[in-house]
C-alpha atoms as a PDB file:
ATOM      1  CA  UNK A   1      20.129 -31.025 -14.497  1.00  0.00           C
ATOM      2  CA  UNK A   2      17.015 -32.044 -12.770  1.00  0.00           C
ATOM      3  CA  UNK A   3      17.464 -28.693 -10.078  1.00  0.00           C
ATOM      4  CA  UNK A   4      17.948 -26.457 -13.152  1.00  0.00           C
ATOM      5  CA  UNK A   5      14.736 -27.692 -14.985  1.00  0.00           C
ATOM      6  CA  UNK A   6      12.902 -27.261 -11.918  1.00  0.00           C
ATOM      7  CA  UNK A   7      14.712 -23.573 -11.525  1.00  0.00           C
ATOM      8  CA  UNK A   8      13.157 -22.960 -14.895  1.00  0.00           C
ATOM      9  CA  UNK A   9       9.703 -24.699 -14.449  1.00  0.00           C
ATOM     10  CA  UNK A  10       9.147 -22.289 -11.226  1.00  0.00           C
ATOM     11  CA  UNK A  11      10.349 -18.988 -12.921  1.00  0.00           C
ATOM     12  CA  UNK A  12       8.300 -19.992 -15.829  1.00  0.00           C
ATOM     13  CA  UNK A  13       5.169 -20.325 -13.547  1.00  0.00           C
ATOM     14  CA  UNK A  14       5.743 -17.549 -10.963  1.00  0.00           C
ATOM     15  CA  UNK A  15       5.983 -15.127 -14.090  1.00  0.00           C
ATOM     16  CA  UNK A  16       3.195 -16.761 -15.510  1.00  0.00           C
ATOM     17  CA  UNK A  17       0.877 -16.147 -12.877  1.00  0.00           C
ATOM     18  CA  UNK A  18       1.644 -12.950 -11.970  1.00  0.00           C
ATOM     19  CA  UNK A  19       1.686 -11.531 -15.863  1.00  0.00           C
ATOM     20  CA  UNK A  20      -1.625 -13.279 -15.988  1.00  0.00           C
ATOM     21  CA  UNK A  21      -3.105 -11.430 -12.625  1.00  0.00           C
ATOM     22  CA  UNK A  22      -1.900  -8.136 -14.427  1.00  0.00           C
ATOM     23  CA  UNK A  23      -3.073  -8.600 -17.452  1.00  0.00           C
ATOM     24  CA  UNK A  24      -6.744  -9.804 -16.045  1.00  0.00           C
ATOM     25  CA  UNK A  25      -6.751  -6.488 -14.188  1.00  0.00           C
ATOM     26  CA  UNK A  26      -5.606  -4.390 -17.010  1.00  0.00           C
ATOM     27  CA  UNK A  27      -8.491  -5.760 -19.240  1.00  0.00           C
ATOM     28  CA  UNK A  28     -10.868  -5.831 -15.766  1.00  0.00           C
ATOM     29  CA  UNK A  29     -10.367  -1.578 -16.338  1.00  0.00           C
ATOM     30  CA  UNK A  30     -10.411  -1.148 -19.902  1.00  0.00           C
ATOM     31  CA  UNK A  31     -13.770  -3.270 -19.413  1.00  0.00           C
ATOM     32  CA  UNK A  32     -14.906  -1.249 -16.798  1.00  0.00           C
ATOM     33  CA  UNK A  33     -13.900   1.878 -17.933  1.00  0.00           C
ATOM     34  CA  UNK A  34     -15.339   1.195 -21.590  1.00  0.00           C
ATOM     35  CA  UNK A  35     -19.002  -0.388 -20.794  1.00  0.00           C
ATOM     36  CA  UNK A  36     -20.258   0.180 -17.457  1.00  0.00           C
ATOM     37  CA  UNK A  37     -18.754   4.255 -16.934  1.00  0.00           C
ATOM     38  CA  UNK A  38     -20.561   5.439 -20.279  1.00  0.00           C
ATOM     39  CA  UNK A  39     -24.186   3.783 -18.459  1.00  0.00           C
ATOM     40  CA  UNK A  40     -23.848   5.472 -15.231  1.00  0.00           C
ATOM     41  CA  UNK A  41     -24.526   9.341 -15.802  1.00  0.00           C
ATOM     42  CA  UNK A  42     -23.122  10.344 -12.780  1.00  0.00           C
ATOM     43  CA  UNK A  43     -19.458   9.041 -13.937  1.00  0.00           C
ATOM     44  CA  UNK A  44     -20.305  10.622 -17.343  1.00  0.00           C
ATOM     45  CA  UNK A  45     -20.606  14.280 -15.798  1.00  0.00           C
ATOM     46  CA  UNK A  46     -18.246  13.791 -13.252  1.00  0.00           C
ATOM     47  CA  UNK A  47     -15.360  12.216 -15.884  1.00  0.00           C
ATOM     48  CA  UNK A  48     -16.413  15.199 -19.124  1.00  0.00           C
ATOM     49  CA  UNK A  49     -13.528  18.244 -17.453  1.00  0.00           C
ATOM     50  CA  UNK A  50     -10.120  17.476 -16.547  1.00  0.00           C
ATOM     51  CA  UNK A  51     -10.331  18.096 -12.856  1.00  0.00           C
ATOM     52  CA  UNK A  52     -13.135  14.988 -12.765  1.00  0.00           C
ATOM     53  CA  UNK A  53     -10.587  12.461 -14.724  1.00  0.00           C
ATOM     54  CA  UNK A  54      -7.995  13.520 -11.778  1.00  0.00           C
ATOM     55  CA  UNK A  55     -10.363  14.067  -8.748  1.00  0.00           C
ATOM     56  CA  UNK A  56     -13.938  12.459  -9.739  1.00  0.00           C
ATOM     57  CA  UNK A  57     -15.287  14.601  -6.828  1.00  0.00           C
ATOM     58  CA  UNK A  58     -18.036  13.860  -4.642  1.00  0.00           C
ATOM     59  CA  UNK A  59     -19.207  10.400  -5.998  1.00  0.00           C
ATOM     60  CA  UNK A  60     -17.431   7.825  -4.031  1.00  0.00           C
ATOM     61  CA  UNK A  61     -19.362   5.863  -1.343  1.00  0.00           C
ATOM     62  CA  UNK A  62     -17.806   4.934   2.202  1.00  0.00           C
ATOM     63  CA  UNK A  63     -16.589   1.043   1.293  1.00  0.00           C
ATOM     64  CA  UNK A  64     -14.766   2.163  -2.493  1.00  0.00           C
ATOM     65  CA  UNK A  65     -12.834   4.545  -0.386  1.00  0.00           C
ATOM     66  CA  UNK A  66     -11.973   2.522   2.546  1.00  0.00           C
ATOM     67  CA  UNK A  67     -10.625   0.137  -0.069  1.00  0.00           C
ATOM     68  CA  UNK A  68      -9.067   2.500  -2.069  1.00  0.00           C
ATOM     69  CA  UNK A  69      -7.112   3.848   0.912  1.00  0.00           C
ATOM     70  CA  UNK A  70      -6.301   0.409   2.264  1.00  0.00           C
ATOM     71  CA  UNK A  71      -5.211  -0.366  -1.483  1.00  0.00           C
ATOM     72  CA  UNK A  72      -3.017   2.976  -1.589  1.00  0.00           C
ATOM     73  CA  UNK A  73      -1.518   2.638   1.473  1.00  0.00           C
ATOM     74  CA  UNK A  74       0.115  -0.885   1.584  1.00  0.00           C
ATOM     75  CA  UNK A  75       1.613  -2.137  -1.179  1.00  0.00           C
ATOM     76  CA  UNK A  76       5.257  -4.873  -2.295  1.00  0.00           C
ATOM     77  CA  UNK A  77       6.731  -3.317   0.515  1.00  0.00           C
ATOM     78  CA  UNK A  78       4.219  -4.878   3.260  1.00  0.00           C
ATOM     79  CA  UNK A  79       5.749  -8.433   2.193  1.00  0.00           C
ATOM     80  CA  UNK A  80       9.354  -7.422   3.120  1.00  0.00           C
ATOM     81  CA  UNK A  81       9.464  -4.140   5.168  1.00  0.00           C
ATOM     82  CA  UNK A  82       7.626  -4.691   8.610  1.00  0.00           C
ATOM     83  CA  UNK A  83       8.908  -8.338   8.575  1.00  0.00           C
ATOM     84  CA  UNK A  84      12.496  -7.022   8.717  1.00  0.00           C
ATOM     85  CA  UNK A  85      11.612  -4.257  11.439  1.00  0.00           C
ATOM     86  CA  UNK A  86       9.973  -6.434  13.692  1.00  0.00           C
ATOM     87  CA  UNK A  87      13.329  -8.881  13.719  1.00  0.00           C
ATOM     88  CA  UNK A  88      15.410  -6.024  15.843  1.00  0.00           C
ATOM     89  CA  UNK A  89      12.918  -3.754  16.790  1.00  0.00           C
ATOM     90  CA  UNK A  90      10.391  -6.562  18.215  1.00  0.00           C
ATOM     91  CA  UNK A  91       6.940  -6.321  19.806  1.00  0.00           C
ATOM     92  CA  UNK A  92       6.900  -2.832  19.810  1.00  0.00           C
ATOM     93  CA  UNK A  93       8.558  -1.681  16.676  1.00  0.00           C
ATOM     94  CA  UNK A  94       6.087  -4.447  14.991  1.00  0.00           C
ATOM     95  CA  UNK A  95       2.912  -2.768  16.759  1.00  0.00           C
ATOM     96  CA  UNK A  96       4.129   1.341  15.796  1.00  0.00           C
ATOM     97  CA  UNK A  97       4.959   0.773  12.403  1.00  0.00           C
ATOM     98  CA  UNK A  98       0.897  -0.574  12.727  1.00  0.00           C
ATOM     99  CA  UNK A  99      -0.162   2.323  13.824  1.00  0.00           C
ATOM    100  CA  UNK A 100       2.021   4.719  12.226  1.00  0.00           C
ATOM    101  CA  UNK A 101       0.916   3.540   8.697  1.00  0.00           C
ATOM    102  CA  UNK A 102      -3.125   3.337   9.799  1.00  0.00           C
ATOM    103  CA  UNK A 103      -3.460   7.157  11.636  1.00  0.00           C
ATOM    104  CA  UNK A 104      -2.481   9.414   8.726  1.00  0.00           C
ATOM    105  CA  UNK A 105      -5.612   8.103   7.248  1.00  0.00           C
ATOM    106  CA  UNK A 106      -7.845   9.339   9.637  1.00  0.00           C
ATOM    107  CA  UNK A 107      -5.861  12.635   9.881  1.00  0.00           C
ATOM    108  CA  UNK A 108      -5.803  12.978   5.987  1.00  0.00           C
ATOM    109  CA  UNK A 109      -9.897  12.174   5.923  1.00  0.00           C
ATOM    110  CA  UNK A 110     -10.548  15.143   9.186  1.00  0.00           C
ATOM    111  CA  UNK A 111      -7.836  18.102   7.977  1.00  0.00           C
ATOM    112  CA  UNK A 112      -9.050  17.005   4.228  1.00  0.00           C
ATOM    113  CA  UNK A 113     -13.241  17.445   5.013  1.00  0.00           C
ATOM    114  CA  UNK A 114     -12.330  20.583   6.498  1.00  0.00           C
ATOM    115  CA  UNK A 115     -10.226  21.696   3.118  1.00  0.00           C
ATOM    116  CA  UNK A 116     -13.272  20.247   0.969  1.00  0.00           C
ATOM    117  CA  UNK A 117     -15.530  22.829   2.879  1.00  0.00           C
ATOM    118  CA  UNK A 118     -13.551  26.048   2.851  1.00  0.00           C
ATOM    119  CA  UNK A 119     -11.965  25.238  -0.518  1.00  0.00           C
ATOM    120  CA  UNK A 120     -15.023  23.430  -2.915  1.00  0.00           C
ATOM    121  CA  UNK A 121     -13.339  23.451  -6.027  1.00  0.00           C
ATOM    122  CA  UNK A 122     -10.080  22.185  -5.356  1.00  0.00           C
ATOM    123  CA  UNK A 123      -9.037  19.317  -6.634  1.00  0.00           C
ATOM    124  CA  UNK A 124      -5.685  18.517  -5.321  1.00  0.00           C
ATOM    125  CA  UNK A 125      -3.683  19.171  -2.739  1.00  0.00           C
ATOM    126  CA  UNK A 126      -1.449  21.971  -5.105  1.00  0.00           C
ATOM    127  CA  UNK A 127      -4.908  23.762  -5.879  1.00  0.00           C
ATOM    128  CA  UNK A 128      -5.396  24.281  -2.280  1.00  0.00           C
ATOM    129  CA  UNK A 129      -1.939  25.481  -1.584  1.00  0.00           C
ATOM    130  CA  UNK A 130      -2.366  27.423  -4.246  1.00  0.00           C
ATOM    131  CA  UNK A 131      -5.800  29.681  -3.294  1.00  0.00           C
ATOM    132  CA  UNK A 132      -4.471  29.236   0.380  1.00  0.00           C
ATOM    133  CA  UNK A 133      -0.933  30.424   0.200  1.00  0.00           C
ATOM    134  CA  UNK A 134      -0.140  31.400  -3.492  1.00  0.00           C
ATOM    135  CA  UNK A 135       1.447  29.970  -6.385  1.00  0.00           C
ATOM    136  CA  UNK A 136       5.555  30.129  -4.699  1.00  0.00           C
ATOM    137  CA  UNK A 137       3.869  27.550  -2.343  1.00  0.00           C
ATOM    138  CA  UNK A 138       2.220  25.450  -4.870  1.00  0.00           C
ATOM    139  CA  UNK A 139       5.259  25.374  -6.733  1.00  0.00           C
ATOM    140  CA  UNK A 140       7.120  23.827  -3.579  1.00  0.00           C
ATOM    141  CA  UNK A 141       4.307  21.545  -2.360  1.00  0.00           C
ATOM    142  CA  UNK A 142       4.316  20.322  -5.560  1.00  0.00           C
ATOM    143  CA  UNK A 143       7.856  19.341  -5.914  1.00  0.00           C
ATOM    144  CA  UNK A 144       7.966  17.868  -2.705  1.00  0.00           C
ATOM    145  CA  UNK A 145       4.809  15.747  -3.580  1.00  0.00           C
ATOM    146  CA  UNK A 146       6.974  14.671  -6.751  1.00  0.00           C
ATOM    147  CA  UNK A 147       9.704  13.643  -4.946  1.00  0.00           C
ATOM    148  CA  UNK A 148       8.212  11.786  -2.249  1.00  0.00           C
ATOM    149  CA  UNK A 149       5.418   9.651  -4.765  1.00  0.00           C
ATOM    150  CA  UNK A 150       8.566   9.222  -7.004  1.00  0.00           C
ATOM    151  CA  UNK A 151      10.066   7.466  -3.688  1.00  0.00           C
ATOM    152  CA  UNK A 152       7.002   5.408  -3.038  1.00  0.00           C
ATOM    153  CA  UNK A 153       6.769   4.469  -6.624  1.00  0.00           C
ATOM    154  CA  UNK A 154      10.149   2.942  -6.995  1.00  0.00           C
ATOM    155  CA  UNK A 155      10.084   1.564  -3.611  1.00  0.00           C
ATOM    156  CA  UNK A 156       7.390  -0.438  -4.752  1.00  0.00           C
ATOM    157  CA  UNK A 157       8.867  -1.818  -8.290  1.00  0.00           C
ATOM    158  CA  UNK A 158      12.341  -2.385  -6.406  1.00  0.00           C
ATOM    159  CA  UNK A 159      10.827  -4.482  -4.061  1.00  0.00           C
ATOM    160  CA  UNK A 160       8.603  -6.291  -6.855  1.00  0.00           C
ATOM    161  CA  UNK A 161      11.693  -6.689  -8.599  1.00  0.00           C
ATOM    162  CA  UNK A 162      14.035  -7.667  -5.443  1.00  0.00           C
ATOM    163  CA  UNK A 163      11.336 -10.630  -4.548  1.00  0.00           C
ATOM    164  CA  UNK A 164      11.192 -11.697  -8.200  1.00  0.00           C
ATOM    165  CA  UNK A 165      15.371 -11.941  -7.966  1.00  0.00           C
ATOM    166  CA  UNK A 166      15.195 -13.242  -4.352  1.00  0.00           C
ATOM    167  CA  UNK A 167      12.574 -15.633  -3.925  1.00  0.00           C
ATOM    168  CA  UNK A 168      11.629 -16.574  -7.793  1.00  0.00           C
ATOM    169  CA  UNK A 169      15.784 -16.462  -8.431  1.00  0.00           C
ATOM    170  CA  UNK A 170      15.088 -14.237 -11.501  1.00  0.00           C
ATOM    171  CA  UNK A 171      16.363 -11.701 -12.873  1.00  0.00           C
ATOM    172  CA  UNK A 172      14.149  -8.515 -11.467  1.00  0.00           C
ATOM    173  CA  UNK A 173      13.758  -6.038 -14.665  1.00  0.00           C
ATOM    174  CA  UNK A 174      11.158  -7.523 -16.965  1.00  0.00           C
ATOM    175  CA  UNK A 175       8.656  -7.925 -14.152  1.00  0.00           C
ATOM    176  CA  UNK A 176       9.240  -4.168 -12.806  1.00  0.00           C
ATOM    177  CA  UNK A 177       8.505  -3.326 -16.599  1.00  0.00           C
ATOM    178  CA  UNK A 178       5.307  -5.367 -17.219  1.00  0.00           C
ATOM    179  CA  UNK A 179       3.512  -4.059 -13.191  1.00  0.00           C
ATOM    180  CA  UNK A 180       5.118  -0.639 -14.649  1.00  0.00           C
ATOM    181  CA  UNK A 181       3.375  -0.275 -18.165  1.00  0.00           C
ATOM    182  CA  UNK A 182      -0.079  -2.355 -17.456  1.00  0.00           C
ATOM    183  CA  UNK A 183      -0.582  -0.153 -13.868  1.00  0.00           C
ATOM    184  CA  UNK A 184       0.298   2.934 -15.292  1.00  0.00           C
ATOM    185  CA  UNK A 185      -1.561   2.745 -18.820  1.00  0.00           C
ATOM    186  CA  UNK A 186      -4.954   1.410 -17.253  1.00  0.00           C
ATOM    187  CA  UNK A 187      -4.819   4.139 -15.257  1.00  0.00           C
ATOM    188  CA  UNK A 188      -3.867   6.784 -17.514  1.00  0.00           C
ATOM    189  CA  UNK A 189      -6.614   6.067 -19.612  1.00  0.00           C
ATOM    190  CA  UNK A 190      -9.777   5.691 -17.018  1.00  0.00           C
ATOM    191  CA  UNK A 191      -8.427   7.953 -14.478  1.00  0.00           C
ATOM    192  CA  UNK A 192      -8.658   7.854 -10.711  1.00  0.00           C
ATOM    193  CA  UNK A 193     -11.761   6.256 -11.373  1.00  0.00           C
ATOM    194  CA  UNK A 194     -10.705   3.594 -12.305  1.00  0.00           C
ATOM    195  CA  UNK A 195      -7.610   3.308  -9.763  1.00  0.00           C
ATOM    196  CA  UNK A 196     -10.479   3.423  -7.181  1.00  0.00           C
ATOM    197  CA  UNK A 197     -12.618   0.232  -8.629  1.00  0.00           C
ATOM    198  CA  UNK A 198      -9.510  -1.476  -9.311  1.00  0.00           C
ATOM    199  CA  UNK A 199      -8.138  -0.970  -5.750  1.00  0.00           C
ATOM    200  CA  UNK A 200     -11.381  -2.858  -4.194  1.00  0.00           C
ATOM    201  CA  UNK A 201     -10.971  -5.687  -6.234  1.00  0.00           C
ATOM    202  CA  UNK A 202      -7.145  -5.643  -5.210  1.00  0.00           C
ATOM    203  CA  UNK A 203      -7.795  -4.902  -1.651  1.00  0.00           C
ATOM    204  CA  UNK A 204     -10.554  -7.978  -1.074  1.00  0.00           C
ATOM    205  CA  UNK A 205      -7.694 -10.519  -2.553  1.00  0.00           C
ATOM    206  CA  UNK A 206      -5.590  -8.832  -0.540  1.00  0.00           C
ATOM    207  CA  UNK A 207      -7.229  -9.496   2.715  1.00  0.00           C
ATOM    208  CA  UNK A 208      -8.013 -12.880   0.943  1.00  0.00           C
ATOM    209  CA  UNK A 209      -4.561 -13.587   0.691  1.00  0.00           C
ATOM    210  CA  UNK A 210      -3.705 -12.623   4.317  1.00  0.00           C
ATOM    211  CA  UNK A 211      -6.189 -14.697   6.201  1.00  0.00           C
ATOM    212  CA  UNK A 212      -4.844 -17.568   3.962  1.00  0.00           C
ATOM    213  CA  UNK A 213      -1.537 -16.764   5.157  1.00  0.00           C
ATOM    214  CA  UNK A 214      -2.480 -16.131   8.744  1.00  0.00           C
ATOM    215  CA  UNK A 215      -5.040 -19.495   8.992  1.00  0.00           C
ATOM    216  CA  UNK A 216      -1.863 -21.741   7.137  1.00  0.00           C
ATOM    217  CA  UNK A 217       0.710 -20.444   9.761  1.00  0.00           C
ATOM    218  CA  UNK A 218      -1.607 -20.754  12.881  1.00  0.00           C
ATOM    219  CA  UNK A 219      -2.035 -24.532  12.206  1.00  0.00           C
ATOM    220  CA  UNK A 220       1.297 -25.535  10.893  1.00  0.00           C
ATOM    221  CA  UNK A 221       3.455 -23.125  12.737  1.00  0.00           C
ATOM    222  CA  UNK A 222       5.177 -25.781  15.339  1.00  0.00           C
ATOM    223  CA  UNK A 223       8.284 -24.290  16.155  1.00  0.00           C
ATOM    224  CA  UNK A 224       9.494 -23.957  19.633  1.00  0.00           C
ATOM    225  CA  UNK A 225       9.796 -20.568  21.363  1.00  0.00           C
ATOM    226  CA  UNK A 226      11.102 -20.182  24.221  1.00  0.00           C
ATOM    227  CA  UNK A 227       9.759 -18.230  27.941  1.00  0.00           C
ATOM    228  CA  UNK A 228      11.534 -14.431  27.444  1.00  0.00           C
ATOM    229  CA  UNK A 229      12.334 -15.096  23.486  1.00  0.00           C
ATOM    230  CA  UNK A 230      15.380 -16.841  25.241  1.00  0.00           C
ATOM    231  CA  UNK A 231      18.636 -15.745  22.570  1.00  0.00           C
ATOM    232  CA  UNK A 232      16.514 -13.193  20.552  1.00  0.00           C
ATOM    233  CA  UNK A 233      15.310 -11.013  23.765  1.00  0.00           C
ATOM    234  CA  UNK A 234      17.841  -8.262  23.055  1.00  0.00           C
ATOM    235  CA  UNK A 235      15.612  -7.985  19.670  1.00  0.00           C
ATOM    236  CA  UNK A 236      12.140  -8.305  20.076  1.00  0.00           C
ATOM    237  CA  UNK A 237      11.701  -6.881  23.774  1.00  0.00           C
ATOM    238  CA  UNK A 238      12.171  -3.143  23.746  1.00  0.00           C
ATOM    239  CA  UNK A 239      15.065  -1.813  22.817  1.00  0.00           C
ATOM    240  CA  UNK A 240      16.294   1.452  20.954  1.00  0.00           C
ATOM    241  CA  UNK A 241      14.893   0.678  17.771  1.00  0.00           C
ATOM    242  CA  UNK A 242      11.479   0.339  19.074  1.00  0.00           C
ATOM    243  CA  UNK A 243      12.003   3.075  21.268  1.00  0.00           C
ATOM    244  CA  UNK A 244      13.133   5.793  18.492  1.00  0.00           C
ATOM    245  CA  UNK A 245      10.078   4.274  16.384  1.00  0.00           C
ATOM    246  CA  UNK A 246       7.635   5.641  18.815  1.00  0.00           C
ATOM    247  CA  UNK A 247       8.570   9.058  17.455  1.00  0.00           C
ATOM    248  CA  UNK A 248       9.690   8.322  14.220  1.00  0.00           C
ATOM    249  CA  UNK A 249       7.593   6.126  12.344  1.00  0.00           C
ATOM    250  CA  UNK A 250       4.259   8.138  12.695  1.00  0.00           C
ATOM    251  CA  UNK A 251       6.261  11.537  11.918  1.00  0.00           C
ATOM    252  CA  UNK A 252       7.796  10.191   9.087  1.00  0.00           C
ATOM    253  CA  UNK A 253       4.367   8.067   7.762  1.00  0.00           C
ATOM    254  CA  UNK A 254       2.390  11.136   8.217  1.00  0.00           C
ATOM    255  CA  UNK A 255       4.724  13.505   6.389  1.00  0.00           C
ATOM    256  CA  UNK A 256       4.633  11.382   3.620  1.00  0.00           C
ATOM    257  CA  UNK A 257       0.874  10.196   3.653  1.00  0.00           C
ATOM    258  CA  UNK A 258       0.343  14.116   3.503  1.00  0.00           C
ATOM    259  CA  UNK A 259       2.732  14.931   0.786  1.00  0.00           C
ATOM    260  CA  UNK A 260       0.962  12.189  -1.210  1.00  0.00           C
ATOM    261  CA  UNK A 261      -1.809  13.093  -3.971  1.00  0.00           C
ATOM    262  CA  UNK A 262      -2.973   9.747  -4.060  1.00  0.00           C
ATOM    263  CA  UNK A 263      -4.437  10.038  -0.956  1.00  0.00           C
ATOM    264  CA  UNK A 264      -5.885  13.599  -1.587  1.00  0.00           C
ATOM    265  CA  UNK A 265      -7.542  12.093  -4.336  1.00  0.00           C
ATOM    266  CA  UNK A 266      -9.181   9.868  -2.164  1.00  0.00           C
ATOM    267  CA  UNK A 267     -10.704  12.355  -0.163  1.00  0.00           C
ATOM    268  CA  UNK A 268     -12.101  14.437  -3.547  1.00  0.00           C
ATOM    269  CA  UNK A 269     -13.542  11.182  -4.467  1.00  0.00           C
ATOM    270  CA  UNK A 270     -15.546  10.902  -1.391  1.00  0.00           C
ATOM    271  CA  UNK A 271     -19.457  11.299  -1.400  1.00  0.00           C
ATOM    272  CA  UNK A 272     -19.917  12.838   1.665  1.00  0.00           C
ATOM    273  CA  UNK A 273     -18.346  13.406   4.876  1.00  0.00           C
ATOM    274  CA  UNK A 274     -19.685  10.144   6.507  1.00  0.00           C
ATOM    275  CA  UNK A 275     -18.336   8.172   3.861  1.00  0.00           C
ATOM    276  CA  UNK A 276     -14.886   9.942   3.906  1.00  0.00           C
ATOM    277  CA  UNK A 277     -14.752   9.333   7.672  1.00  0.00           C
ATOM    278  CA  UNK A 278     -16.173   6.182   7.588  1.00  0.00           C
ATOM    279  CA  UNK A 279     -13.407   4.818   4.753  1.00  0.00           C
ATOM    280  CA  UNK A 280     -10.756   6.263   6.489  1.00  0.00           C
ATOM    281  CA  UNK A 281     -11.492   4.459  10.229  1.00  0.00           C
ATOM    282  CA  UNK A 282     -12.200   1.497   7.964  1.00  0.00           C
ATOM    283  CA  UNK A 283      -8.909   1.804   5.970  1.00  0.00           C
ATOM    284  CA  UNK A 284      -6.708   2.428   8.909  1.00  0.00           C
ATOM    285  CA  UNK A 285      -8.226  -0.876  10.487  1.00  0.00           C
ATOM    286  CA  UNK A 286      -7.367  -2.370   8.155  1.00  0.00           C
ATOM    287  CA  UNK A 287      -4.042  -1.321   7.269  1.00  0.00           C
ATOM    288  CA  UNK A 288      -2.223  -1.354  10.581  1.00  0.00           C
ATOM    289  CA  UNK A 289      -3.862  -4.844  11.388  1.00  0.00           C
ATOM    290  CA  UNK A 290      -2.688  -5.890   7.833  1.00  0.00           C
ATOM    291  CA  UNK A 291       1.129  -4.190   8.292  1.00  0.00           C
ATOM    292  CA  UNK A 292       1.011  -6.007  12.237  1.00  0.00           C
ATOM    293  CA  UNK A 293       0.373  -9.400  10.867  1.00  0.00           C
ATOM    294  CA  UNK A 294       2.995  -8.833   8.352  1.00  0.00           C
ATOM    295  CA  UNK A 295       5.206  -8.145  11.650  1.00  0.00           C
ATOM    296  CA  UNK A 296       4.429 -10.874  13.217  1.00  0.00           C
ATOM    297  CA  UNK A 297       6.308 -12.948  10.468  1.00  0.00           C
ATOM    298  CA  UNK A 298       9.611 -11.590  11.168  1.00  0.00           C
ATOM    299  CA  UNK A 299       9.421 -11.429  15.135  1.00  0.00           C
ATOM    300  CA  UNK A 300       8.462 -14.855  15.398  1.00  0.00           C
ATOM    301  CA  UNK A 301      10.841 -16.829  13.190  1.00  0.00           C
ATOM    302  CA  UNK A 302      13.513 -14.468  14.755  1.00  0.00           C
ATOM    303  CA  UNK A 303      11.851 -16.063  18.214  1.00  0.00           C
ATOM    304  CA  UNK A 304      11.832 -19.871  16.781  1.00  0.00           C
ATOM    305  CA  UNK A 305      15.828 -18.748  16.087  1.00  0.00           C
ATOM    306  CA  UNK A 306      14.962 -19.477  12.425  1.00  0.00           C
ATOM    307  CA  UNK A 307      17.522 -16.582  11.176  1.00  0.00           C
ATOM    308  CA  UNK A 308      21.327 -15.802  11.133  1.00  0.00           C
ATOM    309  CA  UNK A 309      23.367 -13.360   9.748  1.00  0.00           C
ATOM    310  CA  UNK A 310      23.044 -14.871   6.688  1.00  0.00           C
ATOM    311  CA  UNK A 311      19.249 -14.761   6.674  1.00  0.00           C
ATOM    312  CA  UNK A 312      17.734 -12.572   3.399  1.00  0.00           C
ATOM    313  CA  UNK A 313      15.786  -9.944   5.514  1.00  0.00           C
ATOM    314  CA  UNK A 314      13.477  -9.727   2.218  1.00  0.00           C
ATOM    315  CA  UNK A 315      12.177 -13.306   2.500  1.00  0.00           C
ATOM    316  CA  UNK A 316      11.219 -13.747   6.152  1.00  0.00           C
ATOM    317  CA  UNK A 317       7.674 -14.121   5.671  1.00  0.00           C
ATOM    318  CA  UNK A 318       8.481 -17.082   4.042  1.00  0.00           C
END
C-alpha cells in the first residue's frame, strides 16, 4: 500500500513539474510575442508578410542562433539515444555520433550563406529548389522534408512518452499530448520568432541541467572499472559498430540536418554572415560536447558492469 502511494505521489509530481515547465514557457511566448514584439520595429516589419512569420530574415544576432541551433538539434532523444550507442559501440561510436550531430551545422550555416547571396528572397529551403531547379523539384524536396521532420517529430514525443512510461511508470499518452498542443500552438501563433527566443531560454537550462548532471556524477560516481574495460571490452573498444558509424552517422545526420526546414530557418533568421557562422561553430560545440557527455553515461555504467540483458537501454543515464 505504502509502494503504491508513493507510485502515485511521484507520477503526481513528475507530471506536475513538467506540465508546469510547459505551461511557464507557453505563457513565457504569448508574453513575449504579445508585449515586447509590437515595441521593437524591426520585429514589426520583419513579422507584417507571411514569408517574415516563417523566415524573420536577416534580424537574428550570432548567440539567438547558436542557441536556436543547439536547441533544434538535440532534443528527448539526447537522454536515451547516445547512451544506448555508446553501450556496444564504445569510445568511438560515443565520440562520432558527437561529431556527426555537431558538423551539419557548420555545413548548413557555409552552403546556406552562399544560397542567402545568390538567392535573397528565399525563404526556405523549397523556394530555393524551386528558382534553382523548378517546381518538379520543389515538389520532391518538399515531401522528403515532410517525411523526415515528421520522423524527428515523433521521435521526439515517443521518447517523451517512452521515459514518462519507463522511468515515471506512467502511462505515456497524456504527456505526448500536453508537449504536443502547448509547443505547437505557441509557435503557431508567434512564429519562428518566437521558436528562436524560446529555444535560448531552453538551451541555457539545458546546459544548466547538464553541468548539474556532469558535476553530481564526477563526485559521486565510485564504481570500480577495471584496466581494458575488463568483461565489457568487446563493447566499448572498437568494434564493428563503431567502425560502420564512422561512415554512417555523419551521412545519415547530414542528410537529415539538410532535409530539415528548421534549420533553414535558422540560417534566414541570421543577421549577417558573421553571426550565421559564428552560431553555427558555437552550436556545433555545443551540441556534440552535449550528445558526448550524454555518451559517456552509457559507456561507463556498461564499464562499472552496471547492465545485463535485462537492462532498459532507455534509462541508462540514470
Amino acid at each position: 500500500m505504502v509502494e503504491a502511494t508513493d507510485m502515485v505521489a511521484w507520477t503526481a509530481l513528475s507530471y506536475a513539474i513538467t506540465i508546469a515547465v510547459l505551461v511557464l514557457f507557453a505563457i513565457y511566448a504569448l508574453v513575449y510575442s504579445t508585449v515586447f514584439v509590437p515595441k521593437n520595429a524591426t520585429s514589426v516589419e520583419a513579422l507584417a508578410t507571411l514569408k517574415g512569420f516563417i523566415a524573420i530574415r536577416n534580424t537574428q544576432g550570432m548567440w539567438r542562433i547558436a542557441w536556436s541551433m543547439f536547441a533544434g538539434s538535440l532534443g528527448a532523444w539526447t537522454i536515451t539515444a547516445p547512451a544506448d550507442f555508446a553501450s556496444f559501440a564504445g569510445w568511438l561510436g560515443g565520440l562520432m555520433y558527437g561529431l556527426a550531430c555537431g558538423i551539419p551545422l557548420v555545413f548548413i550555416a557555409f552552403y546556406g550563406q552562399m544560397i542567402k547571396d545568390k538567392y535573397p528572397h528565399a525563404c526556405s529551403v523549397g523556394d530555393f529548389i524551386d528558382q534553382r531547379f523548378g517546381p518538379s523539384a520543389r515538389l520532391l524536396v518538399v515531401l522528403v522534408c515532410l517525411f523526415n521532420m515528421c520522423i524527428f517529430m515523433l521521435a521526439e514525443l515517443t521518447t517523451i512518452g517512452s521515459l514518462f512510461a519507463d522511468f515515471v511508470g506512467s502511462v505515456n499518452y497524456p504527456i505526448i499530448a500536453v508537449v504536443a498542443v502547448l509547443t505547437t500552438g505557441y509557435c503557431a501563433y508567434g512564429g519562428i520568432l518566437v521558436s528562436i527566443v524560446t529555444d535560448q531560454v531552453q538551451s541555457i537550462l539545458a546546459i544548466l541541467l547538464l553541468s548539474i548532471a556532469v558535476i553530481y556524477v564526477a563526485v559521486t560516481f565510485k564504481e570500480e572499472l577495471e584496466p581494458g574495460f575488463g568483461a565489457a571490452a568487446p563493447q566499448l573498444n572498437p568494434n564493428e559498430s563503431s567502425y560502420a558509424s564512422i561512415f554512417t552517422l555523419p551521412i545519415s545526420l547530414l542528410c537529415s540536418s539538410f532535409f530539415n526546414e528548421g534549420m533553414w530557418q535558422r540560417v534566414w533568421a541570421a543577421e549577417s554572415p558573421k553571426a550565421l557562422y559564428g552560431g553555427s561553430m558555437i552550436a556545433a560545440v555545443l551540441v556534440s560536447s552535449a550528445v558526448v557527455l550524454y555518451a559517456l553515461s552509457g559507456f561507463f555504467v556498461t564499464w562499472a558492469g552496471l547492465t545485463d540483458e535485462n537492462t532498459n537501454p532507455n534509462l541508462l543515464l540514470f
